[in-house]
PDB file of N, CA and C in Angstrom:
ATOM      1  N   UNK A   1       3.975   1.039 -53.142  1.00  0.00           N
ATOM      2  CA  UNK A   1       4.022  -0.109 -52.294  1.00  0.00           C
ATOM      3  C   UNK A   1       4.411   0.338 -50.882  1.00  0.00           C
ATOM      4  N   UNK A   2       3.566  -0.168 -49.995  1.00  0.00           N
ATOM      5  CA  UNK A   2       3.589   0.252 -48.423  1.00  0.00           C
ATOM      6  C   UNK A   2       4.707  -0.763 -47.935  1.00  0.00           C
ATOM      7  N   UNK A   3       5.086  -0.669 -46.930  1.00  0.00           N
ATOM      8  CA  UNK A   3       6.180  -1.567 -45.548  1.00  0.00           C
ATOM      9  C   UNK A   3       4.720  -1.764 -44.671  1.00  0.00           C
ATOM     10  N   UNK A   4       5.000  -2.698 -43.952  1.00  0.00           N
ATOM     11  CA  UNK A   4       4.081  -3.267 -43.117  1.00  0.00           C
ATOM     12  C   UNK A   4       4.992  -2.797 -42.285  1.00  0.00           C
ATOM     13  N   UNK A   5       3.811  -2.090 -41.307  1.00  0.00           N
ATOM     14  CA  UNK A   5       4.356  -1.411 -39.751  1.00  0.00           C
ATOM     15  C   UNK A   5       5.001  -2.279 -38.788  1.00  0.00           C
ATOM     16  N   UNK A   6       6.225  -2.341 -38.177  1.00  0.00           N
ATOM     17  CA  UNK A   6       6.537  -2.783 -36.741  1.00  0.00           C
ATOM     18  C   UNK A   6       5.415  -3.142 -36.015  1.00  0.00           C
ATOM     19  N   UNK A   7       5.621  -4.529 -35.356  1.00  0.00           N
ATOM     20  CA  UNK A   7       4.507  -4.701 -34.427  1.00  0.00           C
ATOM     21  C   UNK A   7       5.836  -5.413 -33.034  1.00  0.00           C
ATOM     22  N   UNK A   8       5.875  -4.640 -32.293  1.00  0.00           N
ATOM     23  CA  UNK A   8       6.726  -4.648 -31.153  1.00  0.00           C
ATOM     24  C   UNK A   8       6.336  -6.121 -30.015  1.00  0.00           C
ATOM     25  N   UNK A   9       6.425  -7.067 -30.172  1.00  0.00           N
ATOM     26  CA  UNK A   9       6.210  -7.976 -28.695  1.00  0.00           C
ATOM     27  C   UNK A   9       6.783  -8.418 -27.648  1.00  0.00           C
ATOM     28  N   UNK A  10       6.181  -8.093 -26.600  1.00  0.00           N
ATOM     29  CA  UNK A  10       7.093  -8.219 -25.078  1.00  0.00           C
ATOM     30  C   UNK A  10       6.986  -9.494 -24.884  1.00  0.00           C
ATOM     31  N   UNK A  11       7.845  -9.836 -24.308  1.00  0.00           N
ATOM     32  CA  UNK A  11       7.713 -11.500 -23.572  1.00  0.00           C
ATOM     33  C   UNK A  11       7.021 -11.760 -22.312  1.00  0.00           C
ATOM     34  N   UNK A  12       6.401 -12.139 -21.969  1.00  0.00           N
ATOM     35  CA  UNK A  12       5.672 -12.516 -20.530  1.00  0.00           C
ATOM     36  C   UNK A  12       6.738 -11.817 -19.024  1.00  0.00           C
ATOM     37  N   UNK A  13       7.764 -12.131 -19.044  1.00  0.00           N
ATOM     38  CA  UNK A  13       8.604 -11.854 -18.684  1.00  0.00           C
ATOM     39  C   UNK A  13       9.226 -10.502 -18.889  1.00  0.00           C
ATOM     40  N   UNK A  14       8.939  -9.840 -19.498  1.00  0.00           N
ATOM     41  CA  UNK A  14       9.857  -8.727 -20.054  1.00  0.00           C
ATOM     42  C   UNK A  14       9.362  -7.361 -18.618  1.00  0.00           C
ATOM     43  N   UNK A  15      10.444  -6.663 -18.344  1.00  0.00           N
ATOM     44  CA  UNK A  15      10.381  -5.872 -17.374  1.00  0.00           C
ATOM     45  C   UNK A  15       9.890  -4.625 -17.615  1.00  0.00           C
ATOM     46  N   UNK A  16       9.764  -4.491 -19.072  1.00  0.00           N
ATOM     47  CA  UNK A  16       9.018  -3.398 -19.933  1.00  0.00           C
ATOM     48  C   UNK A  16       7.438  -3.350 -19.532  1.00  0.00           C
ATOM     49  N   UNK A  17       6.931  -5.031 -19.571  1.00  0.00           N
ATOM     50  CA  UNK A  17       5.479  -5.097 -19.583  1.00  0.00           C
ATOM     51  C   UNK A  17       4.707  -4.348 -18.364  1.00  0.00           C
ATOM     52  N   UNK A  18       6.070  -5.127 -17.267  1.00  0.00           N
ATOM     53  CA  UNK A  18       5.010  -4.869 -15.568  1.00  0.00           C
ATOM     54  C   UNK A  18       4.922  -3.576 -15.559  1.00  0.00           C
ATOM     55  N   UNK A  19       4.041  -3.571 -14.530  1.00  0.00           N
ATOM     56  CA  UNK A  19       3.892  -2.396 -13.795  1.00  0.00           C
ATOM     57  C   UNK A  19       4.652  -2.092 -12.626  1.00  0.00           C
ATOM     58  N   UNK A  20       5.508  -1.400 -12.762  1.00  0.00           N
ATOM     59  CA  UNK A  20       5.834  -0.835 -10.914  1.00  0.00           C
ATOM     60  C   UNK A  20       4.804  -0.911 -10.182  1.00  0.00           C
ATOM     61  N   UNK A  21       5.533  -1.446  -8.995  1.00  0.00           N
ATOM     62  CA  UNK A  21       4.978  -1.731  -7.326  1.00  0.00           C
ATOM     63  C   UNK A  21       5.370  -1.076  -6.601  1.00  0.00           C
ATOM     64  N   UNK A  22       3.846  -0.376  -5.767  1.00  0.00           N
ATOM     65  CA  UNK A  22       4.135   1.085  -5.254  1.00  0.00           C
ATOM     66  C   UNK A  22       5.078   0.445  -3.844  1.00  0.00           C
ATOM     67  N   UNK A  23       5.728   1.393  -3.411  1.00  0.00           N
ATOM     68  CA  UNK A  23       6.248   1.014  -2.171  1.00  0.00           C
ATOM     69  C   UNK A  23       5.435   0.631  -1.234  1.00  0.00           C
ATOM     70  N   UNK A  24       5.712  -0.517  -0.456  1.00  0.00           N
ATOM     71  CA  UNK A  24       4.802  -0.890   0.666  1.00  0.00           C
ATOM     72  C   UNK A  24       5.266   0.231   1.692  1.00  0.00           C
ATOM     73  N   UNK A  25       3.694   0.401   2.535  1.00  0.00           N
ATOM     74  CA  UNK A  25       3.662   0.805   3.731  1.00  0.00           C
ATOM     75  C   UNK A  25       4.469   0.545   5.305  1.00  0.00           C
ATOM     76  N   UNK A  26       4.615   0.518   5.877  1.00  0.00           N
ATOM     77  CA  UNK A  26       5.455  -0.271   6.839  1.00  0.00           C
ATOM     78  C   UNK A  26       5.416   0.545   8.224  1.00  0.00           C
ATOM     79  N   UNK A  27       4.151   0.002   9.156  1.00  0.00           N
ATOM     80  CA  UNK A  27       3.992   0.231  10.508  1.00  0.00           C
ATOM     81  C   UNK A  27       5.000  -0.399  11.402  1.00  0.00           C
ATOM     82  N   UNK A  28       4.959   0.538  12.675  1.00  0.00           N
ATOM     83  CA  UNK A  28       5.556  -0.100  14.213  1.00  0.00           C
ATOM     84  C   UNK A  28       5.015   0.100  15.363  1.00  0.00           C
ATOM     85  N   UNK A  29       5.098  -0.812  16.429  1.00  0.00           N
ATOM     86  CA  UNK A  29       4.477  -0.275  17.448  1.00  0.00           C
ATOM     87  C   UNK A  29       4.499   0.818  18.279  1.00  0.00           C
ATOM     88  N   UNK A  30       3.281   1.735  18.569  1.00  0.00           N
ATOM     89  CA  UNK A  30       3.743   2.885  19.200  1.00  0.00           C
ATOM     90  C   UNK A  30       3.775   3.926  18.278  1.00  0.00           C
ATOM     91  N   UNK A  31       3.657   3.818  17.074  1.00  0.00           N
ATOM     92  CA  UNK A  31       3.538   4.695  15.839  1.00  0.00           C
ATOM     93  C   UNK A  31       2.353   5.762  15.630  1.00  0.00           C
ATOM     94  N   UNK A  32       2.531   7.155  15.813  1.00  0.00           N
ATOM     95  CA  UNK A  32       1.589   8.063  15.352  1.00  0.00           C
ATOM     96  C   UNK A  32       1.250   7.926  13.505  1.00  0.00           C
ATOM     97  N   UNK A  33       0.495   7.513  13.678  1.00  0.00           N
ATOM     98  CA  UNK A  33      -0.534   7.468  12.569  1.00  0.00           C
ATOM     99  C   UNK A  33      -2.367   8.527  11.791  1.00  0.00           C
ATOM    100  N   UNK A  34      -1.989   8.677  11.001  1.00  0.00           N
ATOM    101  CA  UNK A  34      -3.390   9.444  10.545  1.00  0.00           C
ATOM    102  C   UNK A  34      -4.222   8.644   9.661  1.00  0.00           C
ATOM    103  N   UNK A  35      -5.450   8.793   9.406  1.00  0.00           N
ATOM    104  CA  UNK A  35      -6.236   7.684   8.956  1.00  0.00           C
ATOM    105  C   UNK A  35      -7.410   8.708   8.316  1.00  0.00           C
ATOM    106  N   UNK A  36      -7.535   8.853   6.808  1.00  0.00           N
ATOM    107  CA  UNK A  36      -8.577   9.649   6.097  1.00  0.00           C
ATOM    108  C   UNK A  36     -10.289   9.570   6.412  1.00  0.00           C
ATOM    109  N   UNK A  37     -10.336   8.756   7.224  1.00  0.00           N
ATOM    110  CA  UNK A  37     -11.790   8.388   7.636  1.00  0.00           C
ATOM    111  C   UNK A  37     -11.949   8.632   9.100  1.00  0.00           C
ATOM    112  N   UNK A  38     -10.485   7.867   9.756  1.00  0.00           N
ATOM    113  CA  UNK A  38     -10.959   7.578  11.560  1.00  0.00           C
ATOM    114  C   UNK A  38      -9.737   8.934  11.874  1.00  0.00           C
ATOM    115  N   UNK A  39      -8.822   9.546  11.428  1.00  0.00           N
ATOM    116  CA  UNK A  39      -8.525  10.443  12.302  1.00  0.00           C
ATOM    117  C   UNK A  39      -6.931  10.209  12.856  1.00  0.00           C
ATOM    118  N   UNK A  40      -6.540  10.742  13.721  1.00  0.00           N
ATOM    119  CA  UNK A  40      -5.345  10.750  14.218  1.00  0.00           C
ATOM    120  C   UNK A  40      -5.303   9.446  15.287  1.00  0.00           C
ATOM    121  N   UNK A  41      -4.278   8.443  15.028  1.00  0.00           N
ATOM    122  CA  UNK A  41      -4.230   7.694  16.197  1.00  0.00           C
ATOM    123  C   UNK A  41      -2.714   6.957  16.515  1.00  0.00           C
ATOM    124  N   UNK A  42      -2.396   5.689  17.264  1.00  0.00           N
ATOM    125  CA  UNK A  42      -1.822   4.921  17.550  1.00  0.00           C
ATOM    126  C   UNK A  42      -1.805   3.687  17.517  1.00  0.00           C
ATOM    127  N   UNK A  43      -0.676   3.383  16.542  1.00  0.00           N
ATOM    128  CA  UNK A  43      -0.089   1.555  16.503  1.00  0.00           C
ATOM    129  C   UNK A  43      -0.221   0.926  17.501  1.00  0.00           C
ATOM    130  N   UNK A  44      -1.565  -0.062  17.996  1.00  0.00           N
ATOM    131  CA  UNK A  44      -1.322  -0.677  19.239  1.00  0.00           C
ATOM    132  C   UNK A  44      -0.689  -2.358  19.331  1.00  0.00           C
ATOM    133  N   UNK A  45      -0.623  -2.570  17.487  1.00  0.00           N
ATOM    134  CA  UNK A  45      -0.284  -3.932  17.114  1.00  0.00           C
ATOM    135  C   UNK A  45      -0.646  -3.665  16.272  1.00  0.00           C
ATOM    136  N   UNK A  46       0.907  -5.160  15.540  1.00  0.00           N
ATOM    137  CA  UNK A  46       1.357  -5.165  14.263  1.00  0.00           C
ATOM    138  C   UNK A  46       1.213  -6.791  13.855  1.00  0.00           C
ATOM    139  N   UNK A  47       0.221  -6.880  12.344  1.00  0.00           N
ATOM    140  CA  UNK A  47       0.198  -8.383  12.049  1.00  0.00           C
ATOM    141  C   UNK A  47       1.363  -8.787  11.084  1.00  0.00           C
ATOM    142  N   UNK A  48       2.568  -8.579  11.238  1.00  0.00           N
ATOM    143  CA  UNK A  48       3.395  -9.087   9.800  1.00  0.00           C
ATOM    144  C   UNK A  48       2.731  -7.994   9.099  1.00  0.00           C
ATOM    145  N   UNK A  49       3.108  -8.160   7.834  1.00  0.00           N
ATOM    146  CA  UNK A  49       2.469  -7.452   6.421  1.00  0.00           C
ATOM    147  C   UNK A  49       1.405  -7.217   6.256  1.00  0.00           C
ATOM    148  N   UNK A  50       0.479  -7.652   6.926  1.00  0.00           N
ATOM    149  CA  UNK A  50      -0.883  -8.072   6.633  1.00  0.00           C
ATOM    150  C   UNK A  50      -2.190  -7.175   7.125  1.00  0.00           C
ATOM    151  N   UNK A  51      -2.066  -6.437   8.543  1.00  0.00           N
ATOM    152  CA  UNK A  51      -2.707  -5.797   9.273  1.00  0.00           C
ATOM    153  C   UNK A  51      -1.787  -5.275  10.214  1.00  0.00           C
ATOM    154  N   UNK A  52      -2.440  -3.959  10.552  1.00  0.00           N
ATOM    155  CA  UNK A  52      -2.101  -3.035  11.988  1.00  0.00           C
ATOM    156  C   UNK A  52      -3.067  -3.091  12.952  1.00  0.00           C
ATOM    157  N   UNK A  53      -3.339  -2.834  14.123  1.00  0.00           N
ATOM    158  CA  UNK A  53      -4.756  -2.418  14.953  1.00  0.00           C
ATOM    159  C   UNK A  53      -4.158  -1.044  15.579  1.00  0.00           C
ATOM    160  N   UNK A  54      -5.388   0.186  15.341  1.00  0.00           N
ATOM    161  CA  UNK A  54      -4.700   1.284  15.397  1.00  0.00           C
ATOM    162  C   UNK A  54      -5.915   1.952  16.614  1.00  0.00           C
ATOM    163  N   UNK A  55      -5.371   2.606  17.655  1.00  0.00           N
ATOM    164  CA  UNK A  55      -6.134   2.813  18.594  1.00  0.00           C
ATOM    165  C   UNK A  55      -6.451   4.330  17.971  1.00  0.00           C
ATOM    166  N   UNK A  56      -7.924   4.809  17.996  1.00  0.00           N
ATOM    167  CA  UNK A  56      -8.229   6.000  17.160  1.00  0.00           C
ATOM    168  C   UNK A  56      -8.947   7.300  18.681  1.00  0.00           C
ATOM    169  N   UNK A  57      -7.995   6.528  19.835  1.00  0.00           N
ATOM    170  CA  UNK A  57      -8.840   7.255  21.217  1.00  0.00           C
ATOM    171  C   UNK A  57     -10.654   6.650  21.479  1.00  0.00           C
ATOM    172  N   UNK A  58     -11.425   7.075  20.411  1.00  0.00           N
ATOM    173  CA  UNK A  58     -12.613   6.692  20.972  1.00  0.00           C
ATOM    174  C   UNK A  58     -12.910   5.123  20.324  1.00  0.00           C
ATOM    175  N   UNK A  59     -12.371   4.988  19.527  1.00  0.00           N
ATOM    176  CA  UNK A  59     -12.456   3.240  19.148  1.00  0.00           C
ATOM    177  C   UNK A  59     -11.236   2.522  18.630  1.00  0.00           C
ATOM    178  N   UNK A  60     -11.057   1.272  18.688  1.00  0.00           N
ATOM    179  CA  UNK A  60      -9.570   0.759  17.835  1.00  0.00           C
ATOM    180  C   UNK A  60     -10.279   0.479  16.867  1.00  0.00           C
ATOM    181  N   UNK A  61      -9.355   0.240  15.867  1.00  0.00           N
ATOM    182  CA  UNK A  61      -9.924  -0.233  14.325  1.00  0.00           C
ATOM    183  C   UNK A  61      -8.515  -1.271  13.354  1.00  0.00           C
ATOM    184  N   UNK A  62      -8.845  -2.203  13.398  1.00  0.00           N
ATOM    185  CA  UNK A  62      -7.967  -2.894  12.233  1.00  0.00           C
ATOM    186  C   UNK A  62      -8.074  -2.648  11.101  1.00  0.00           C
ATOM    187  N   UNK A  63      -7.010  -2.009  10.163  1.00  0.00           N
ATOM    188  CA  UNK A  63      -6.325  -1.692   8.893  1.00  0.00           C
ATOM    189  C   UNK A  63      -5.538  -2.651   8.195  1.00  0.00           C
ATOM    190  N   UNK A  64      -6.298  -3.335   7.052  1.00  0.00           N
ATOM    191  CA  UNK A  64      -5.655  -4.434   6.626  1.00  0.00           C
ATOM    192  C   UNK A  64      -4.769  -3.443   5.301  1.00  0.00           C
ATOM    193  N   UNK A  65      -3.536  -4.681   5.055  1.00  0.00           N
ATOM    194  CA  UNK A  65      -3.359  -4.018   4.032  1.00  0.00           C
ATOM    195  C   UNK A  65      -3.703  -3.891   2.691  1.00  0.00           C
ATOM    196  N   UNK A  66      -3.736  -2.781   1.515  1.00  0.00           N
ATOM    197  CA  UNK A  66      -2.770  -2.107   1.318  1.00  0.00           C
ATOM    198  C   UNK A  66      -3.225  -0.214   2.194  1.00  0.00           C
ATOM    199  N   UNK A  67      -3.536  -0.669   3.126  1.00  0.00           N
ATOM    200  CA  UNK A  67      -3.661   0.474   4.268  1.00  0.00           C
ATOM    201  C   UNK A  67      -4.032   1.657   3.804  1.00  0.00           C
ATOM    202  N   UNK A  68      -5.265   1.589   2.358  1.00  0.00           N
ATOM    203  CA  UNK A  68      -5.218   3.125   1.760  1.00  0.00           C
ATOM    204  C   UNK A  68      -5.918   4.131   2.976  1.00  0.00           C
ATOM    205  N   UNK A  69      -5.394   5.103   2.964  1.00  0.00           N
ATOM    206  CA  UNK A  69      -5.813   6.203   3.417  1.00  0.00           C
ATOM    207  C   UNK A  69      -4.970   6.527   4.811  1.00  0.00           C
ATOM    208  N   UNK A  70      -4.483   5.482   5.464  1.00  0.00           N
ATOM    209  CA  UNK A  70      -3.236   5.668   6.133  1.00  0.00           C
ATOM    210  C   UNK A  70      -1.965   6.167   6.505  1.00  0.00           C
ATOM    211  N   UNK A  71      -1.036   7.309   7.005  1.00  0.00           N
ATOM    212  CA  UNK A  71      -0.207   7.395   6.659  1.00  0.00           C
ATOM    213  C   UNK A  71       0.767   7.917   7.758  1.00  0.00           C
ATOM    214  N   UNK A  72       2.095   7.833   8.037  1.00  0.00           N
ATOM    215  CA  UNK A  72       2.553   8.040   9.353  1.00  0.00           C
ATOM    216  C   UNK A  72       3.331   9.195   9.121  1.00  0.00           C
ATOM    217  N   UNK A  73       2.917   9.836  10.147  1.00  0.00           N
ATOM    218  CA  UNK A  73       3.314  10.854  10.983  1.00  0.00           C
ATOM    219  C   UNK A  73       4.873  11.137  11.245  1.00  0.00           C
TER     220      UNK A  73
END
């Protein structure tokens, strides 16, 4: 005669289930920045959480977040 296996259940809630949340990013103005596509540039403005506009010398470019490929200097 077998035992019926453990069947373990998390609660909706349970802190076991989530997933960790990577650390947010967090620009400022005036900030040397690198960018995997556009290159080396500068924070020329900051939207809240939401967006940067990053001057890349030959063009600006807005970086919404989660800002992959971004990273400061």
């Amino acid at each position: 005669m077998r035992k019926p296996e453990a069947v373990r259940r998390h609660l909706p809630t349970s802190p076991f289930k989530a997933k960790p949340e990577a650390p947010r990013k967090h620009f400022v103005l005036g900030e040397r920045v690198t960018h995997d596509t556009h290159g080396l540039g500068r924070v020329i403005g900051v939207e809240g959480d939401t967006a940067v506009l990053v001057d890349f010398g030959s063009h600006q470019q807005r970086i919404t977040a989660p800002y992959s490929g971004m990273f400061n200097l």
